[in-house]
Protein backbone atom coordinates (compact mmCIF):
# COMPACT_ATOMS: atom_id res chain seq x y z
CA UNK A 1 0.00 0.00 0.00
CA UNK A 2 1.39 3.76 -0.81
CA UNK A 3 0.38 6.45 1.53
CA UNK A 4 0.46 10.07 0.37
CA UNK A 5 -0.71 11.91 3.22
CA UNK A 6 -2.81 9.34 4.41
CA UNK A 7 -4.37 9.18 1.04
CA UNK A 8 -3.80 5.84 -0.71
CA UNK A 9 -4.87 4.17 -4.30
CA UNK A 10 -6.92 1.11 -4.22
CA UNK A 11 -5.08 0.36 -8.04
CA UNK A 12 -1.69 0.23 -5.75
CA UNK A 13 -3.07 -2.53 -3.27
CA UNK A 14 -1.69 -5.73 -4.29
CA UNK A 15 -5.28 -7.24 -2.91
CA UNK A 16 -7.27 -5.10 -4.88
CA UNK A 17 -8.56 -5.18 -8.30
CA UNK A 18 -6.95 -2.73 -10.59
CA UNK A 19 -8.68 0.71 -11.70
CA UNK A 20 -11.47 0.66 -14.01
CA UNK A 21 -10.95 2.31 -17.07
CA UNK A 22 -13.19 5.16 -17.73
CA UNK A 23 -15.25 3.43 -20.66
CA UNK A 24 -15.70 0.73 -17.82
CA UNK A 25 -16.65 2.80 -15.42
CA UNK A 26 -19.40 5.23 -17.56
CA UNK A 27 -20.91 1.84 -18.59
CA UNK A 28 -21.18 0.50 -14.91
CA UNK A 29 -22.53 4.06 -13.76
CA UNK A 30 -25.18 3.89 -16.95
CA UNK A 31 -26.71 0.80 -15.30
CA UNK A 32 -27.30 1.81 -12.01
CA UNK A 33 -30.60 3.20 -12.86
CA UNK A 34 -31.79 0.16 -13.93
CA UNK A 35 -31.29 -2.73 -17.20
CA UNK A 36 -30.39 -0.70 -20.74
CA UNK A 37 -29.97 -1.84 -24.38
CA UNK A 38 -26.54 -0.96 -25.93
CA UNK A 39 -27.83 1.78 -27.41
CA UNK A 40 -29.30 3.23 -24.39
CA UNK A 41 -26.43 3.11 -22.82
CA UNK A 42 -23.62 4.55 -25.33
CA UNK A 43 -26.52 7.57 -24.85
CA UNK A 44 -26.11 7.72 -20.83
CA UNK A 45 -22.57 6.77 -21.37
CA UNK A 46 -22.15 10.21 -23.01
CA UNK A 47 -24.66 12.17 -20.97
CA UNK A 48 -22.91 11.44 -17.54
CA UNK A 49 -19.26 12.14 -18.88
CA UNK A 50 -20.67 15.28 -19.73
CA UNK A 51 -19.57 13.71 -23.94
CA UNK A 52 -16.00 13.55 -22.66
CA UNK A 53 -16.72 9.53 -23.02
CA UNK A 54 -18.26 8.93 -26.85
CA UNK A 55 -18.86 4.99 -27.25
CA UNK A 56 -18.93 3.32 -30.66
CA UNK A 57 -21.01 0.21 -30.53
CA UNK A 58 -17.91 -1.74 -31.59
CA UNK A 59 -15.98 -0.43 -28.34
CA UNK A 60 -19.09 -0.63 -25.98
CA UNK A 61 -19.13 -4.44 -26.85
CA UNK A 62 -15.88 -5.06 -26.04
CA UNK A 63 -16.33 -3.34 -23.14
CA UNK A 64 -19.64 -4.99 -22.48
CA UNK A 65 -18.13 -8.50 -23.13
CA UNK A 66 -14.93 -7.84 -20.57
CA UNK A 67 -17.89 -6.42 -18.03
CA UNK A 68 -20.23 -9.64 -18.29
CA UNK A 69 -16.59 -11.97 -18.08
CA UNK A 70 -15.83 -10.32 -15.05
CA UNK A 71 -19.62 -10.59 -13.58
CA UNK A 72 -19.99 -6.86 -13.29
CA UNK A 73 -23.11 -6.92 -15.34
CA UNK A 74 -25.55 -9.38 -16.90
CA UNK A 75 -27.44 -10.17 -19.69
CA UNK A 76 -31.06 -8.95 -18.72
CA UNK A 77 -33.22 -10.29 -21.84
CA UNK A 78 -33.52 -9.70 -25.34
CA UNK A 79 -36.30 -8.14 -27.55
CA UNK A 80 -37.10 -8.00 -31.37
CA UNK A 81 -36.98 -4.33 -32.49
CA UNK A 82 -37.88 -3.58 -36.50
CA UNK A 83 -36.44 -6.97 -37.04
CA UNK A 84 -32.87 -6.49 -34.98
CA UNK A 85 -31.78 -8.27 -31.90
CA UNK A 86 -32.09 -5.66 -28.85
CA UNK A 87 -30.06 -6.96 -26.17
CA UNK A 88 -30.41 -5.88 -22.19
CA UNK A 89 -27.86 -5.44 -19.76
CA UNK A 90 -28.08 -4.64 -15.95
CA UNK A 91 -26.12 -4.01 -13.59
CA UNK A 92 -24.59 -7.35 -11.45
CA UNK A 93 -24.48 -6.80 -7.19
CA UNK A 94 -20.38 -7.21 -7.48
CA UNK A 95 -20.32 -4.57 -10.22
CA UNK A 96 -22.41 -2.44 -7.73
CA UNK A 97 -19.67 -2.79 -5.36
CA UNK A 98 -17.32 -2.52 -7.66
CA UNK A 99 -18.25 0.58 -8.97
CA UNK A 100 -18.70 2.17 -5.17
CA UNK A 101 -15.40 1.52 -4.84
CA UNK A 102 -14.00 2.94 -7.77
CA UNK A 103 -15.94 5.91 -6.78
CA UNK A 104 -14.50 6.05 -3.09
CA UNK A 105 -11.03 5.70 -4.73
CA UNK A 106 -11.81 8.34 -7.42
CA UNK A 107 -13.17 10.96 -4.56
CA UNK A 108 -10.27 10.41 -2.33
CA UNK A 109 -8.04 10.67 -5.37
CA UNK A 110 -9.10 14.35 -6.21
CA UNK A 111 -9.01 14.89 -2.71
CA UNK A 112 -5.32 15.30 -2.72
CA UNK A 113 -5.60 18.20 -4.88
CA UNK A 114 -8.84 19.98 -4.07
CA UNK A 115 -7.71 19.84 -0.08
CA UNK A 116 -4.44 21.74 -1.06
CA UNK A 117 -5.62 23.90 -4.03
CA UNK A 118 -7.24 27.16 -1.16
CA UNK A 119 -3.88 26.53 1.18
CA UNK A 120 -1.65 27.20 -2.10
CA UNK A 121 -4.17 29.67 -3.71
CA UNK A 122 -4.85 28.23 -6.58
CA UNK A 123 -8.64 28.62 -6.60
CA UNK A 124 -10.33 31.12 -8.62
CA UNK A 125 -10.53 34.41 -6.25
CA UNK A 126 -7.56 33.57 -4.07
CA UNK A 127 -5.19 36.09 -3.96
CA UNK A 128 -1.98 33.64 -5.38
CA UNK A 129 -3.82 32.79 -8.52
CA UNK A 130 -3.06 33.89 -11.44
CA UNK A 131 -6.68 34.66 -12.76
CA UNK A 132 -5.57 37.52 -9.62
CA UNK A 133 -2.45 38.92 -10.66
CA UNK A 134 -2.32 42.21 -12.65
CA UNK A 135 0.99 42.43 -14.57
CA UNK A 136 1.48 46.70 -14.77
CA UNK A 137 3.00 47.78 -18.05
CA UNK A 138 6.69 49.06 -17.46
């Protein structure tokens, strides 16, 4: 385990399972509101990065298929739609708790910044930072 100020990464822990990626991640976080299609979730997928995360349906399914090999979700049923396969997924109890996790170890992460950021004055409106400094012509 690495300690930085009593701050530690759960991807450091040789017990733990390593980081999700963020792909991995947006999908789990899609299906906690409940069982989606692909389709429906490449559109959550992009709503709750805010579109920093933008899904083609080839990479979702690889995603998908690493997700259901590691248990995280499962299949959740299968209807016909204008002749095409729509496929369900939810959201599996370990990938639940896998997913808090990552979120613990995400918030503590950006703890380590946004604890020091008003000490240094580096936050907008503090008088060290540099959206504060007036430079006076010579």
């Amino acid at each position: 385990m690495i300690l930085i100020e009593g701050v530690y990464s759960a991807a450091m822990r040789p017990d733990s399972r390593p980081a999700l990626r963020e792909p991995s991640y947006f999908v789990l976080a899609a299906l906690l509101g409940g069982k989606l299609h692909g389709y429906a979730v490449i559109k959550r997928v992009a709503e709750l990065s805010d579109g920093r995360v933008k899904l083609a349906a080839g990479s979702l399914y690889s995603v998908l298929d690493r997700l259901l090999g590691e248990g995280l979700v499962a299949a959740a049923g299968e209807e016909i739609v204008n002749g095409r396969a729509r496929r369900y997924y939810r959201l599996t109890d370990e990938g639940r708790s896998v997913l808090a996790e990552e979120a613990d170890r995400l918030a503590r992460a950006a703890r380590v910044v946004t604890d020091r950021l008003p000490r240094l004055g580096l936050l907008p409106g503090s008088p060290g930072h540099p959206s504060n400094v007036r430079i006076m012509p010579a």
